[in-house]
N, C-alpha and C. Protein backbone atom coordinates (compact mmCIF):
# COMPACT_ATOMS: atom_id res chain seq x y z
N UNK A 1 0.84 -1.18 0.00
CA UNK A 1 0.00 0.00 0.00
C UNK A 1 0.88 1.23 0.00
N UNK A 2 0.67 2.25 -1.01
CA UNK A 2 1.43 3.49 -0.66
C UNK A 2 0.95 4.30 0.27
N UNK A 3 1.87 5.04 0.49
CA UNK A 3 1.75 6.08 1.87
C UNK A 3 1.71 7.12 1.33
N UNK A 4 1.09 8.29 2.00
CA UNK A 4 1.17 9.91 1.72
C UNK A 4 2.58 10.53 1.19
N UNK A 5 3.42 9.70 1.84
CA UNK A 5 5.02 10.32 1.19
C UNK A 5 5.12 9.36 -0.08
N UNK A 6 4.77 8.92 -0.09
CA UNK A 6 5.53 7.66 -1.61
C UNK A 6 4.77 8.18 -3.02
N UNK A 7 4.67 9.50 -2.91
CA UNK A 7 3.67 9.93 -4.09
C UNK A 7 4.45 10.04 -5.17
N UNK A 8 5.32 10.45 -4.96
CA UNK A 8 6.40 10.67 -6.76
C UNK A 8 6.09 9.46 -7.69
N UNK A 9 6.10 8.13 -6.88
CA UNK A 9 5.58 7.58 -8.08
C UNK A 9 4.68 6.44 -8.10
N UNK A 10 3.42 7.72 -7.63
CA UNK A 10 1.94 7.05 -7.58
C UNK A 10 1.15 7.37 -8.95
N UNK A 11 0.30 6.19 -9.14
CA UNK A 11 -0.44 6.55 -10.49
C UNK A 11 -1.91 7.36 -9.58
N UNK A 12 -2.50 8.26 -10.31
CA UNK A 12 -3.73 9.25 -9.28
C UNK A 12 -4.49 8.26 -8.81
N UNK A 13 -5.26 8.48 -7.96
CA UNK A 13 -6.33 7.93 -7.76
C UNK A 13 -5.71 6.55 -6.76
N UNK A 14 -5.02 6.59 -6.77
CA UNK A 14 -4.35 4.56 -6.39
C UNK A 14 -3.32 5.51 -5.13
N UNK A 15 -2.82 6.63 -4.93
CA UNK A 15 -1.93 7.05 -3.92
C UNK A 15 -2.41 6.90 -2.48
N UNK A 16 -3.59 6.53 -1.97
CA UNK A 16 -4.20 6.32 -0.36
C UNK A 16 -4.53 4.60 -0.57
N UNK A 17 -4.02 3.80 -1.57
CA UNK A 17 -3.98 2.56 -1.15
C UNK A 17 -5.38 2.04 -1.88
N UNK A 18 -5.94 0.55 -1.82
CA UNK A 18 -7.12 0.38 -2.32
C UNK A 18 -8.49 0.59 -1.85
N UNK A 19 -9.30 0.80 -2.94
CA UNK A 19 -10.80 0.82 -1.80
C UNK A 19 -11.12 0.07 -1.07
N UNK A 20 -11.36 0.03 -0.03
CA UNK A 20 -11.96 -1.00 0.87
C UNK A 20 -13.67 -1.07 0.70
N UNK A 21 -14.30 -0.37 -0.06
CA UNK A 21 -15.69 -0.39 -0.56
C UNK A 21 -15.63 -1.48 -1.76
N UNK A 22 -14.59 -1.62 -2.36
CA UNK A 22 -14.70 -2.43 -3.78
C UNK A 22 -14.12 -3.11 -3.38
N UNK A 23 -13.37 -3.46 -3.01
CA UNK A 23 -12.58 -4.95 -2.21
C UNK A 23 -13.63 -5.64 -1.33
N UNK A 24 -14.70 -5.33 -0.46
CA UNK A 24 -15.82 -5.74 0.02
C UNK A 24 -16.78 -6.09 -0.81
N UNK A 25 -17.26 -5.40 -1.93
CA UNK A 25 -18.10 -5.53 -3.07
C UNK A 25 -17.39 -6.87 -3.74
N UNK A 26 -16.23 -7.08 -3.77
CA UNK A 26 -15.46 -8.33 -5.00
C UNK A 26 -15.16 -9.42 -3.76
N UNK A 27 -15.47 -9.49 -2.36
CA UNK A 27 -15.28 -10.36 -1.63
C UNK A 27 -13.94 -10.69 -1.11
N UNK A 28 -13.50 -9.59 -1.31
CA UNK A 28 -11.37 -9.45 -0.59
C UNK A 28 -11.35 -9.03 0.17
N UNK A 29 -10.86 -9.80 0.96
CA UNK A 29 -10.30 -9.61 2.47
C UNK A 29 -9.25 -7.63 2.16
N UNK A 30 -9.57 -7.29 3.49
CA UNK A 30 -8.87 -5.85 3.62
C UNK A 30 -7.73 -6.41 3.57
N UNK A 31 -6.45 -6.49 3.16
CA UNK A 31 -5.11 -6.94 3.78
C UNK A 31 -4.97 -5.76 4.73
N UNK A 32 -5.08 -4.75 5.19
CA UNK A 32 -4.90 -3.86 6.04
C UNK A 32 -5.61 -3.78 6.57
N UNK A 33 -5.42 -3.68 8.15
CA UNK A 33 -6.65 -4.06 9.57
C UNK A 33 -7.06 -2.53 9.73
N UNK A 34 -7.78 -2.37 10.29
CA UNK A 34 -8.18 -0.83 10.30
C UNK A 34 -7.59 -0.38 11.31
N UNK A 35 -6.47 0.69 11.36
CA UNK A 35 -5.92 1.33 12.92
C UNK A 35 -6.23 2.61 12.37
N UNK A 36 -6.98 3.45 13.96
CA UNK A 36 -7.37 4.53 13.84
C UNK A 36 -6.10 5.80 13.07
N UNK A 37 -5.41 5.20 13.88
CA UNK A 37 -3.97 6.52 14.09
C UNK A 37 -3.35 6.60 12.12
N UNK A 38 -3.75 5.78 11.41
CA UNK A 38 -3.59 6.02 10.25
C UNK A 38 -4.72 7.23 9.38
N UNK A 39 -5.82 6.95 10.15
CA UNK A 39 -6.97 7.78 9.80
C UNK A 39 -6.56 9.65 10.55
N UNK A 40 -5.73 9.58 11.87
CA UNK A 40 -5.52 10.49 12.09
C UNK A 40 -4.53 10.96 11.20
N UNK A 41 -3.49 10.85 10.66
CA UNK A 41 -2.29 10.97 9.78
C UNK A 41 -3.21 11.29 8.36
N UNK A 42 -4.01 10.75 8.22
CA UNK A 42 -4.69 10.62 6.51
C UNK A 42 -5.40 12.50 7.13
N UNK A 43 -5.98 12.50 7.40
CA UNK A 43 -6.71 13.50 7.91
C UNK A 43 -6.04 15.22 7.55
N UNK A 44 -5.27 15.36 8.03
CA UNK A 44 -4.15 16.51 8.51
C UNK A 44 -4.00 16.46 6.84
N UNK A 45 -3.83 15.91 5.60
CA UNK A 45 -3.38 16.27 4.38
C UNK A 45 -4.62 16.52 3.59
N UNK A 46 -4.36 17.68 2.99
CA UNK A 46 -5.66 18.50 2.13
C UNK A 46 -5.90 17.68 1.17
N UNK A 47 -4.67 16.93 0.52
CA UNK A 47 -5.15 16.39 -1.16
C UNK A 47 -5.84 14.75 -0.26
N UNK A 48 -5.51 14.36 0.65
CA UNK A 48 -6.38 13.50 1.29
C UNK A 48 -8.32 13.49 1.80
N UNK A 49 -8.08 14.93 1.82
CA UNK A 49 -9.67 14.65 2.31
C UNK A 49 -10.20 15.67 0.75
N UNK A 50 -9.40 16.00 -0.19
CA UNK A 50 -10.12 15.92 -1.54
C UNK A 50 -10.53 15.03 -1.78
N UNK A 51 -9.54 13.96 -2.05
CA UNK A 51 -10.05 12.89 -2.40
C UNK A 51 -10.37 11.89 -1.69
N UNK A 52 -10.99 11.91 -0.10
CA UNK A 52 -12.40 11.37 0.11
C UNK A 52 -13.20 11.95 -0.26
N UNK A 53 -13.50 13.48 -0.43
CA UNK A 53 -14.83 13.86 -0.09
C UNK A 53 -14.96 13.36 -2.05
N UNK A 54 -13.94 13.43 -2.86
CA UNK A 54 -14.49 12.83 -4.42
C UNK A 54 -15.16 11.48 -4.23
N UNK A 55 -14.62 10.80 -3.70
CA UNK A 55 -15.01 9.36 -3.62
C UNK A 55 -16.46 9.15 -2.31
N UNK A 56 -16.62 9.97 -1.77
CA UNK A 56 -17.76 9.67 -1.48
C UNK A 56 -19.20 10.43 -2.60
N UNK A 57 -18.79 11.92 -2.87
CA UNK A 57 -19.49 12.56 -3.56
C UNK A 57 -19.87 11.09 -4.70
N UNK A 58 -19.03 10.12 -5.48
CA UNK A 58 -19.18 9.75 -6.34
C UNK A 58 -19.86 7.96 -6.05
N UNK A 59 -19.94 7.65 -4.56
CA UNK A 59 -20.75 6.93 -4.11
C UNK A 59 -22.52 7.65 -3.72
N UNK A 60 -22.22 8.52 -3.52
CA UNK A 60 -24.27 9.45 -3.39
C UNK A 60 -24.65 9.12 -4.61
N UNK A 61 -23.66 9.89 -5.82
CA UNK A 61 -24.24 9.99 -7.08
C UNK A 61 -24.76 8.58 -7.11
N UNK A 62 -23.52 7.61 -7.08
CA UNK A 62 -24.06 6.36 -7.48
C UNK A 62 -25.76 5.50 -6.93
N UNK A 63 -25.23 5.57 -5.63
CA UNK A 63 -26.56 5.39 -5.14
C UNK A 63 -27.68 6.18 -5.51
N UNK A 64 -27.77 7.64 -6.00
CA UNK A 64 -28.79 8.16 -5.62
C UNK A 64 -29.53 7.64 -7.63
N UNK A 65 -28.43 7.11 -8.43
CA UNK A 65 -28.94 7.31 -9.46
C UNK A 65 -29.79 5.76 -9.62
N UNK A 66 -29.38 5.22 -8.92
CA UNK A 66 -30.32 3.65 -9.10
C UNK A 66 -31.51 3.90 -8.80
């Protein structure tokens, strides 16, 4: 999984590691256990909670369009 520093050579979208929404949807185990203190670290970086708030904005859409 890449980390917030290992970005130089991240492809977009793939730099905070995999979804754990689509890895649940395809029946894959998280390989990564959930620890809070990573969520605190994810938090504190701006291009991090861009791109949650994209990826949730783009789960509403989804849901709201079915």
């Amino acid at each position: 999984m890449k980390t917030l520093l290992d970005r130089e050579n991240s492809v977009p979208g793939e730099e905070f590691g995999p979804d754990p929404i689509l890895m649940r949807k395809k029946g894959l185990p998280n390989p990564h256990p959930r620890d809070i203190s990573e969520y605190k670290k994810k938090i504190t970086d701006d291009s991090y909670m861009e791109h949650a708030i994209d990826r949730i904005a783009m789960e509403l859409m989804h849901f709201l369009s079915k």
